[in-house]
PDB file of N, CA and C in Angstrom:
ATOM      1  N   UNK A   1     122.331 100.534 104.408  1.00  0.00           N
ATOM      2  CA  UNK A   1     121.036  99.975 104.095  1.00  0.00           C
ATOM      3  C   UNK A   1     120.164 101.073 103.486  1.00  0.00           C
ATOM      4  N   UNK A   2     119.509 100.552 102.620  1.00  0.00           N
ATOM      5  CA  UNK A   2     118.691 101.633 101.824  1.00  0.00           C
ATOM      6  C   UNK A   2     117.098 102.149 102.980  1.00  0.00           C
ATOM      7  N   UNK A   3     117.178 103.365 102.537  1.00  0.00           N
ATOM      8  CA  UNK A   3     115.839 103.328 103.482  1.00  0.00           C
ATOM      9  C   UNK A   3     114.807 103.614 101.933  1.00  0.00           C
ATOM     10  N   UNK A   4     113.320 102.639 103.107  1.00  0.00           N
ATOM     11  CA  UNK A   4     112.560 102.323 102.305  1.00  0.00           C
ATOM     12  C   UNK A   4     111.814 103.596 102.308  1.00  0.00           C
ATOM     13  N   UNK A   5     110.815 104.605 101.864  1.00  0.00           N
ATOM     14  CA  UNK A   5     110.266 105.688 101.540  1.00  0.00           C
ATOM     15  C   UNK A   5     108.827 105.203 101.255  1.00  0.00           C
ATOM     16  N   UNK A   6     107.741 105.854 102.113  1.00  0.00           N
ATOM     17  CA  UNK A   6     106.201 105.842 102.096  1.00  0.00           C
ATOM     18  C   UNK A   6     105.472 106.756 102.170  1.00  0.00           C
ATOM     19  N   UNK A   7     104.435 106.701 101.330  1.00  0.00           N
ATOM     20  CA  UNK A   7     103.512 108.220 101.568  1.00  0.00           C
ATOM     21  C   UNK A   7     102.304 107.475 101.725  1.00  0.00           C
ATOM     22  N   UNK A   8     101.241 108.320 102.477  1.00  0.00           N
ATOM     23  CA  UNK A   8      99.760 108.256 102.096  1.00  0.00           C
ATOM     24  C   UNK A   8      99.079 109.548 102.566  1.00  0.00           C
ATOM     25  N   UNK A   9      98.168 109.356 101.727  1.00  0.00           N
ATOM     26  CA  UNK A   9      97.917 110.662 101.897  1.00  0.00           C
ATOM     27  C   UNK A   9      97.372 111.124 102.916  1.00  0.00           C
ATOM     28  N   UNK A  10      97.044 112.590 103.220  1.00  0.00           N
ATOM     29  CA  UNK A  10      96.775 113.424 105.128  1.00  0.00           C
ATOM     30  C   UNK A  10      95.501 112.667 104.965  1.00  0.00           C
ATOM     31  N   UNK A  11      95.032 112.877 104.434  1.00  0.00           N
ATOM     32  CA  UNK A  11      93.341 112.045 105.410  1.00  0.00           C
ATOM     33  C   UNK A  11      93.434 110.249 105.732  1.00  0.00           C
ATOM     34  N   UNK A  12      94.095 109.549 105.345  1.00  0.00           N
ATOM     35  CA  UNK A  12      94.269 108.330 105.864  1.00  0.00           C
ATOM     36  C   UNK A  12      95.086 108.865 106.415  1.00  0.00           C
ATOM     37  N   UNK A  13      96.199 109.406 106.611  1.00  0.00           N
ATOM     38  CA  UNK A  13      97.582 109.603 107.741  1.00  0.00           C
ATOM     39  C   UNK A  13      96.622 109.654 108.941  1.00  0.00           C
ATOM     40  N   UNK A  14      95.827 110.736 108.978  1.00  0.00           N
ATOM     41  CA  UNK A  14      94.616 111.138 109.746  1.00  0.00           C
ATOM     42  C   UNK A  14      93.797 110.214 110.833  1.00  0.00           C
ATOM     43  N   UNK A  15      93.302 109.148 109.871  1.00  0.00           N
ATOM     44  CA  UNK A  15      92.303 107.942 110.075  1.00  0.00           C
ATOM     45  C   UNK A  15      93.516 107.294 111.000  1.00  0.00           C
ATOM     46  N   UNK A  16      94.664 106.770 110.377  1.00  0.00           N
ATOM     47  CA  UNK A  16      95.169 105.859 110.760  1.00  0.00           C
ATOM     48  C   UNK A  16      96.081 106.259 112.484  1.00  0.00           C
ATOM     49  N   UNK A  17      96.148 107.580 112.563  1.00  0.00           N
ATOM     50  CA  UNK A  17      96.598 108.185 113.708  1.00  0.00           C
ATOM     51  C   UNK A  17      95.267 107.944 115.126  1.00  0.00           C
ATOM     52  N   UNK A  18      93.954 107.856 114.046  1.00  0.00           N
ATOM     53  CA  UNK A  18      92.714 107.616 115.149  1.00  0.00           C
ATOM     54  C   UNK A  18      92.409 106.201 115.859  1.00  0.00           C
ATOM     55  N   UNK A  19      93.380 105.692 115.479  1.00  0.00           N
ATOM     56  CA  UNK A  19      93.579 103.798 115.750  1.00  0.00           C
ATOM     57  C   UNK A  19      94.435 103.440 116.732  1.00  0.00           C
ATOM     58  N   UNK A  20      93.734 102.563 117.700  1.00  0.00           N
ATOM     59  CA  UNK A  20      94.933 102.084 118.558  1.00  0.00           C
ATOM     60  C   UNK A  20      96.262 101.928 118.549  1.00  0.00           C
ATOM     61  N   UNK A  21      97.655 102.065 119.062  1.00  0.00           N
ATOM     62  CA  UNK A  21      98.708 102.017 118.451  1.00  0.00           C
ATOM     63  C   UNK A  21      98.884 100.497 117.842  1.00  0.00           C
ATOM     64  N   UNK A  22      98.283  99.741 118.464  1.00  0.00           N
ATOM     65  CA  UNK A  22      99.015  98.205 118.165  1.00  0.00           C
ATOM     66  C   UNK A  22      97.940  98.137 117.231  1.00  0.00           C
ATOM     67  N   UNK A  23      96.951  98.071 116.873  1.00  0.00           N
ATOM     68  CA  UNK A  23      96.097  98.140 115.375  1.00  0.00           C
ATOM     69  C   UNK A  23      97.006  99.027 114.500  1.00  0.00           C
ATOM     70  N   UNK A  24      97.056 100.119 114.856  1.00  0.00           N
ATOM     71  CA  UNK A  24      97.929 100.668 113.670  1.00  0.00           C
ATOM     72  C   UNK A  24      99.393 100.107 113.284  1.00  0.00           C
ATOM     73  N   UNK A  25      99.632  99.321 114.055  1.00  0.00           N
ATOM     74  CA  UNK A  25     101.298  98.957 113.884  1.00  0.00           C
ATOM     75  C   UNK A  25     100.717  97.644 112.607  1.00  0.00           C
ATOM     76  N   UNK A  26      99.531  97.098 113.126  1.00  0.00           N
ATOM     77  CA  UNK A  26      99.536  96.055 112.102  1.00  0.00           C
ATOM     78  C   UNK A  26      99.153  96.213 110.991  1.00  0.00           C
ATOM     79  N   UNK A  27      98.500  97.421 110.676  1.00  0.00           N
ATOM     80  CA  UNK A  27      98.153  97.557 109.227  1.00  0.00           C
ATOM     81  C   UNK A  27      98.834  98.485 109.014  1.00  0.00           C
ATOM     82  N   UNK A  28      99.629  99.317 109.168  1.00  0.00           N
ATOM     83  CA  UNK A  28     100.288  99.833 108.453  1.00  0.00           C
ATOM     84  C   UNK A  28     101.767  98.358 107.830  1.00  0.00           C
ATOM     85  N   UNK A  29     102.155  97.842 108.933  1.00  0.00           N
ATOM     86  CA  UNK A  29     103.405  96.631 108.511  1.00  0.00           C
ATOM     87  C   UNK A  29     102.492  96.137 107.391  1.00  0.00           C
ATOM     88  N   UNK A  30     101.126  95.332 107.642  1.00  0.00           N
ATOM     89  CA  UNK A  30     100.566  94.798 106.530  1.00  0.00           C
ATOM     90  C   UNK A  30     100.764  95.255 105.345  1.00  0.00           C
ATOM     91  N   UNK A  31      99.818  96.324 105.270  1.00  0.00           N
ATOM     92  CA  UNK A  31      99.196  96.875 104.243  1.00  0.00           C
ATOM     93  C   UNK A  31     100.670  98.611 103.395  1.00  0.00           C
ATOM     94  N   UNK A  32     101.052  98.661 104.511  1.00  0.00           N
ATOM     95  CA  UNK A  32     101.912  99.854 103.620  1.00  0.00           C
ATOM     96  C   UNK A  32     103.494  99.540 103.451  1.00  0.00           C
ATOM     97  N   UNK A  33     103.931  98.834 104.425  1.00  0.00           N
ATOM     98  CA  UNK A  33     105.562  97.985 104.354  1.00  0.00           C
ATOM     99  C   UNK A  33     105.508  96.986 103.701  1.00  0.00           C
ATOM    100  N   UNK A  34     104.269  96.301 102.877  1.00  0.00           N
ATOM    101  CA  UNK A  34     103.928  94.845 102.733  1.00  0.00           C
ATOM    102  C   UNK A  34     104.511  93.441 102.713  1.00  0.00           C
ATOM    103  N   UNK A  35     104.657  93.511 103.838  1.00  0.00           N
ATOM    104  CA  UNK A  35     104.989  92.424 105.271  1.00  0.00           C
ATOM    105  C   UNK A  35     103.644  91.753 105.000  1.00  0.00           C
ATOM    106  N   UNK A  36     104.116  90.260 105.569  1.00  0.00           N
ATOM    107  CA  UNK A  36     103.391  89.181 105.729  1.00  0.00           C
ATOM    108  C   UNK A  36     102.683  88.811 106.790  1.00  0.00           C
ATOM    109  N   UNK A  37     101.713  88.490 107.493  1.00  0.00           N
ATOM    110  CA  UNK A  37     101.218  88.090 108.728  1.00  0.00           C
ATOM    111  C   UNK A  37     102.084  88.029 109.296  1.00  0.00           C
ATOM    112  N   UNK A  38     103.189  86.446 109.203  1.00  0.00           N
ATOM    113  CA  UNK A  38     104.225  85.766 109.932  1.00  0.00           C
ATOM    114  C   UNK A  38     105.155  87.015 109.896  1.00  0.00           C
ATOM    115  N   UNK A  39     105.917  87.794 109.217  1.00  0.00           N
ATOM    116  CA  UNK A  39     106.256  88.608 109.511  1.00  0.00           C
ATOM    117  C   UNK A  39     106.070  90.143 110.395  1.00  0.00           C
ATOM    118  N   UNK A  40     105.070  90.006 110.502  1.00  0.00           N
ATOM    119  CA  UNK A  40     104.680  91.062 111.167  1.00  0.00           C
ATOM    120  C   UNK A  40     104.690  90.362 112.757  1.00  0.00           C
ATOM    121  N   UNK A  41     103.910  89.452 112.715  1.00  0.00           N
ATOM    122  CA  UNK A  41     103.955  88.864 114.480  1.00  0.00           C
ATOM    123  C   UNK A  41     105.072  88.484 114.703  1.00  0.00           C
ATOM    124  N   UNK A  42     106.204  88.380 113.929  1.00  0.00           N
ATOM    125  CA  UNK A  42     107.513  88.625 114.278  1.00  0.00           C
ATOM    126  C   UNK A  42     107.773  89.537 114.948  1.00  0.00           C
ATOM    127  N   UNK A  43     108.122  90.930 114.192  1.00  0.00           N
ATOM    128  CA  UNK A  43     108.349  92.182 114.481  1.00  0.00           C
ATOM    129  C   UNK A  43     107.593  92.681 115.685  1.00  0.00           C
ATOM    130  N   UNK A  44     106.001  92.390 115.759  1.00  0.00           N
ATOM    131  CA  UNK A  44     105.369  92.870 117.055  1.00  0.00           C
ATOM    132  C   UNK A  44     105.489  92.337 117.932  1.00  0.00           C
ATOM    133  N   UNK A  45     106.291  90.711 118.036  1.00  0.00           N
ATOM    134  CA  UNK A  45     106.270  90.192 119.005  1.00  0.00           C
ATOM    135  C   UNK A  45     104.845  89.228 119.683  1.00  0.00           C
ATOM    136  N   UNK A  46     103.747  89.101 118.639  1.00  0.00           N
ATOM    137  CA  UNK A  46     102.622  88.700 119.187  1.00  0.00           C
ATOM    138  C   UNK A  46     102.257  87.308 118.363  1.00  0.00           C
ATOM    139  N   UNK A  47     101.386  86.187 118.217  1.00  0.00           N
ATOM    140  CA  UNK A  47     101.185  85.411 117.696  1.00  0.00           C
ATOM    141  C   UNK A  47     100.359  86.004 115.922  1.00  0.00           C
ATOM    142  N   UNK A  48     100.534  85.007 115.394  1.00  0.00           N
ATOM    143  CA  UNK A  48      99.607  85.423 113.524  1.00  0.00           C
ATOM    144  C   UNK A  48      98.331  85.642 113.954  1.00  0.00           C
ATOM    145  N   UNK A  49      97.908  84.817 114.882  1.00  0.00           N
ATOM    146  CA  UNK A  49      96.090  84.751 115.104  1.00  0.00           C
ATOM    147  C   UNK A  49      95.882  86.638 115.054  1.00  0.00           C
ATOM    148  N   UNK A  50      96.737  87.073 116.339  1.00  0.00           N
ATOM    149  CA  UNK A  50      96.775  88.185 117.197  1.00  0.00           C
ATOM    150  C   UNK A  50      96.967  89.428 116.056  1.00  0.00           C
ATOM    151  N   UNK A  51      97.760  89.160 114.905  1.00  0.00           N
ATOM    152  CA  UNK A  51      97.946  89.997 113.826  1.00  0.00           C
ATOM    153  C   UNK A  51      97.034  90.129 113.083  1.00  0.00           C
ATOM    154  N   UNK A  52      96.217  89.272 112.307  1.00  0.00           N
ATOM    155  CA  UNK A  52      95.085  88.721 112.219  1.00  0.00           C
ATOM    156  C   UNK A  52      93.944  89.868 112.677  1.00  0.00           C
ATOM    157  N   UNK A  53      93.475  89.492 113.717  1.00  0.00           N
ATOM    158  CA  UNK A  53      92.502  90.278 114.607  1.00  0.00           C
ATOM    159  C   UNK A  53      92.998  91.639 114.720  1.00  0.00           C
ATOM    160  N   UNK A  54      94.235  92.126 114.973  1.00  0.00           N
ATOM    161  CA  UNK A  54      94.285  93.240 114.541  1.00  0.00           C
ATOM    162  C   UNK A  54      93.936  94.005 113.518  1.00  0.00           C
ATOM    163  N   UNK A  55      94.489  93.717 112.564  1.00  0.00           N
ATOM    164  CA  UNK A  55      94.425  93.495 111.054  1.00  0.00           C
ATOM    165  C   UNK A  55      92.780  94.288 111.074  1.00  0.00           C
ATOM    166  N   UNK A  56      92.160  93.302 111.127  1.00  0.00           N
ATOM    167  CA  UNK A  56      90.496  93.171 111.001  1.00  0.00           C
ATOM    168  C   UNK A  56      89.841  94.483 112.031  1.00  0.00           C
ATOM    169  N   UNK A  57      90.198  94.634 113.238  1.00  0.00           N
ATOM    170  CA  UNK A  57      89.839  95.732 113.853  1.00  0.00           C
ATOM    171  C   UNK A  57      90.139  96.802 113.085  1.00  0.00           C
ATOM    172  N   UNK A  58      91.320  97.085 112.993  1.00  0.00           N
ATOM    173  CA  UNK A  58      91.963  97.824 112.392  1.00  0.00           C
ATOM    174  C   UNK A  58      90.895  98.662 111.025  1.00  0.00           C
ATOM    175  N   UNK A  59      91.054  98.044 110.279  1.00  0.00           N
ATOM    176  CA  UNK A  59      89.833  97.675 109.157  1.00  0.00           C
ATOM    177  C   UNK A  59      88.632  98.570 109.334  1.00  0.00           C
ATOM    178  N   UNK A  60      88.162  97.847 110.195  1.00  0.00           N
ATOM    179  CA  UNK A  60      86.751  98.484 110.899  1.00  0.00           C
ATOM    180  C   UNK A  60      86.533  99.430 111.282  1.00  0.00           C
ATOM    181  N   UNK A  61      87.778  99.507 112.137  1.00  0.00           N
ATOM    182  CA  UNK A  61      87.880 101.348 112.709  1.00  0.00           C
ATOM    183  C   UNK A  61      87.786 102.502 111.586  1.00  0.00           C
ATOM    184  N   UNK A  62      88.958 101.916 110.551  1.00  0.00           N
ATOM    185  CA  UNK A  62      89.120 103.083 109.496  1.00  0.00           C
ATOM    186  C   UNK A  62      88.135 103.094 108.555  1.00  0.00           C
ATOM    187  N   UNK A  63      87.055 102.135 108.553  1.00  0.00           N
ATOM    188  CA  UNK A  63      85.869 101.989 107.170  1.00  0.00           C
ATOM    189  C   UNK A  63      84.965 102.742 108.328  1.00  0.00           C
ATOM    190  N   UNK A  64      84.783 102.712 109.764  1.00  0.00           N
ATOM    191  CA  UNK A  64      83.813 103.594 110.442  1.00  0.00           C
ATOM    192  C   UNK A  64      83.919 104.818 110.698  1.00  0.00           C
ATOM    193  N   UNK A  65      85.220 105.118 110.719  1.00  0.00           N
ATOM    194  CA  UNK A  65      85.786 106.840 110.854  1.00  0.00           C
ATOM    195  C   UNK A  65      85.406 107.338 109.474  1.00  0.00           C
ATOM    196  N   UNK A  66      85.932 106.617 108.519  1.00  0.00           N
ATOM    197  CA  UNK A  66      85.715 107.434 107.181  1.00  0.00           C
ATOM    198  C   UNK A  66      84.467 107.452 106.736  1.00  0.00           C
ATOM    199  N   UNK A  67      83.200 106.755 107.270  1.00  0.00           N
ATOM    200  CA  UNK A  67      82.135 106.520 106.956  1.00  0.00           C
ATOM    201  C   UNK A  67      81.796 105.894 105.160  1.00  0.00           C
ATOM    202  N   UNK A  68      83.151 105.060 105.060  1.00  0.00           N
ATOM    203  CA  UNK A  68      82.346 103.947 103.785  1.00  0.00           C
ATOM    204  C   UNK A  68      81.589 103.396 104.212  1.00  0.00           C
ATOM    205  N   UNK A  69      80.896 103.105 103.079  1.00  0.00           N
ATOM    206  CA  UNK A  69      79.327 102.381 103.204  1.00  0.00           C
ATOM    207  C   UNK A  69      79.727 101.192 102.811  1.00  0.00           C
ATOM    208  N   UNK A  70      80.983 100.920 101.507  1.00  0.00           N
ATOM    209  CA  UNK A  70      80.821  99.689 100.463  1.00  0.00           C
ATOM    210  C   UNK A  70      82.515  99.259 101.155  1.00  0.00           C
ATOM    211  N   UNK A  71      82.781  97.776 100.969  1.00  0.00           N
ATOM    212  CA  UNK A  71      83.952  97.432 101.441  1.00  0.00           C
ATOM    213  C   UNK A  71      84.431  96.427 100.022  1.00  0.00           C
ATOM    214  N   UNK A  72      85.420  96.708  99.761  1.00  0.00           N
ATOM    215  CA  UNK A  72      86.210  96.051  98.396  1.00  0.00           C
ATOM    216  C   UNK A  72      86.792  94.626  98.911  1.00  0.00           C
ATOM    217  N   UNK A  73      85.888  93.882  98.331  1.00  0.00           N
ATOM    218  CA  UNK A  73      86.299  92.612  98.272  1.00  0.00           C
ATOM    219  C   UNK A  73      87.430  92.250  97.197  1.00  0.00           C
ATOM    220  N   UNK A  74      88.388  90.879  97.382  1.00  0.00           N
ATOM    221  CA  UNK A  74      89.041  90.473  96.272  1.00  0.00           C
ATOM    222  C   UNK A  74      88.457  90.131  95.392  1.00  0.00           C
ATOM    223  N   UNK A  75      89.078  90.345  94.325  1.00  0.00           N
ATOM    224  CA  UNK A  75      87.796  89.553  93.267  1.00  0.00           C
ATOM    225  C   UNK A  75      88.790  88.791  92.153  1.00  0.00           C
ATOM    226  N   UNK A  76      87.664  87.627  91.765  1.00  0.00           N
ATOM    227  CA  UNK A  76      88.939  86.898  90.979  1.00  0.00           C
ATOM    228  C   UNK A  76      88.402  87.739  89.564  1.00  0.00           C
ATOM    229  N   UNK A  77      89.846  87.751  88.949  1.00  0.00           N
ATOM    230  CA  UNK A  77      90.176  88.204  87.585  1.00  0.00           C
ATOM    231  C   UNK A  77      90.532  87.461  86.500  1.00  0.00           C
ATOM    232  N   UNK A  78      90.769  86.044  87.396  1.00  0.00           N
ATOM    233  CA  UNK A  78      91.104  85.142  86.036  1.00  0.00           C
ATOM    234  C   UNK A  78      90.779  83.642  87.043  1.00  0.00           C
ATOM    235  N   UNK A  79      91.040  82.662  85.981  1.00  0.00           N
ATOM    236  CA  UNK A  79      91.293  81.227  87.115  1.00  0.00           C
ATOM    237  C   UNK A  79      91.655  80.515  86.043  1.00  0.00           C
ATOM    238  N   UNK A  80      93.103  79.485  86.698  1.00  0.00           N
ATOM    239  CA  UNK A  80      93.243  78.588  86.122  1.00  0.00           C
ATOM    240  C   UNK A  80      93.517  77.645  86.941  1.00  0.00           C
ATOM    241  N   UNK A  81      93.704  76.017  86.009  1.00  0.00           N
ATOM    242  CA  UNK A  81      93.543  74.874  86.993  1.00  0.00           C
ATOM    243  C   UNK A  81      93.955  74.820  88.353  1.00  0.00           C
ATOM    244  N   UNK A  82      93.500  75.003  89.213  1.00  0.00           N
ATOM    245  CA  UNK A  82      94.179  74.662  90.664  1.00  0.00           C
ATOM    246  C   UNK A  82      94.596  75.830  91.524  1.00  0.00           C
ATOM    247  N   UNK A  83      94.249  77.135  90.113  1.00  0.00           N
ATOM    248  CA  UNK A  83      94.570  78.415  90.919  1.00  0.00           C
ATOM    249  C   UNK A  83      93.880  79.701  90.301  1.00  0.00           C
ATOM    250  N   UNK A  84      93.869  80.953  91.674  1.00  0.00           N
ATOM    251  CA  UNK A  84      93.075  81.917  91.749  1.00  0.00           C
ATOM    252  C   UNK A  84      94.027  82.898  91.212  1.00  0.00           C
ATOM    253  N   UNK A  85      93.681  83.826  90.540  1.00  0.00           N
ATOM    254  CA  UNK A  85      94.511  85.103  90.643  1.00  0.00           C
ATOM    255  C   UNK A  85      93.536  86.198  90.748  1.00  0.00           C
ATOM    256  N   UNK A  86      93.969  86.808  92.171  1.00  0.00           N
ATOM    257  CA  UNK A  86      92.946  88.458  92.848  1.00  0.00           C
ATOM    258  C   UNK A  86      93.446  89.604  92.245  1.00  0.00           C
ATOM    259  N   UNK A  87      92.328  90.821  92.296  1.00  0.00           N
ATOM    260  CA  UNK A  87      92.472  91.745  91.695  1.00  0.00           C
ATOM    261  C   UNK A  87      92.627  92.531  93.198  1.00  0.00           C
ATOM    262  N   UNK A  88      93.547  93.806  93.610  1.00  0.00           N
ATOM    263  CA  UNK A  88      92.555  94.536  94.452  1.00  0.00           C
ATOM    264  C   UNK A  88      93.403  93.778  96.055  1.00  0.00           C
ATOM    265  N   UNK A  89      93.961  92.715  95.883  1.00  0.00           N
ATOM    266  CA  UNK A  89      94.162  91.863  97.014  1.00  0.00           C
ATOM    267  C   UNK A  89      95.017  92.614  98.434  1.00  0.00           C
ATOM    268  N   UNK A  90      95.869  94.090  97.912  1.00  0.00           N
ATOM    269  CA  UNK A  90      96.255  94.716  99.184  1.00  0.00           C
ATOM    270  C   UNK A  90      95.358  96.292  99.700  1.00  0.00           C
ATOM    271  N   UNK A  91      94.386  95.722  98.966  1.00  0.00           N
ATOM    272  CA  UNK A  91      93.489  97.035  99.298  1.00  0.00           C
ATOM    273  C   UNK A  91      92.953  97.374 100.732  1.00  0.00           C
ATOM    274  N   UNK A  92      93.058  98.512 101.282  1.00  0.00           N
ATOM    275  CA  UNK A  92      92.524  98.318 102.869  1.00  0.00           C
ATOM    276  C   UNK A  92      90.951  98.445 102.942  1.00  0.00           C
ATOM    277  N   UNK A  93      90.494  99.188 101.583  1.00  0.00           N
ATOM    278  CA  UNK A  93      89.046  99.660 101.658  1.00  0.00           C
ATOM    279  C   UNK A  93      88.869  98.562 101.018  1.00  0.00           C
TER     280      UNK A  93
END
């Protein structure tokens, strides 16, 4: 099996070491393995809601440690009939 290979850089390595373990398990699966909700509350063993709320703590912790002020919303970049397409959509900040 191939192994998969990740970097980020020391000051989020940093942030993300300052996070509960089970917050950090979910955003890193989220956001750096990019795993799916349902997949992730697989792997952790916990319900989507529960991934979810992690997720979001998670979030919070690392936009308050790092002291951002501004938080990056999705933003639409285009639209067509019946559908959205996001810019930005696996961003943690």
């Amino acid at each position: 099996m191939a192994s998969t290979e990740w970097t980020v850089p020391l000051a989020t390595s940093l942030l993300l070491l300052g996070l509960a373990p089970e917050l950090r398990a979910a955003l890193v699966h989220i956001h750096l393995r990019d795993r799916t909700i349902h997949e992730t509350a697989g792997i952790l063993g916990v319900l989507t809601g529960t991934v979810k709320s992690r997720r979001r703590e998670a979030l919070r912790g690392l936009r308050a440690a790092s002291g951002a002020t501004r938080v990056d919303r999705p933003r639409i970049v285009g639209r067509l009939p019946g559908h959205c397409i996001f810019g930005s959509h696996r961003s943690i900040w």
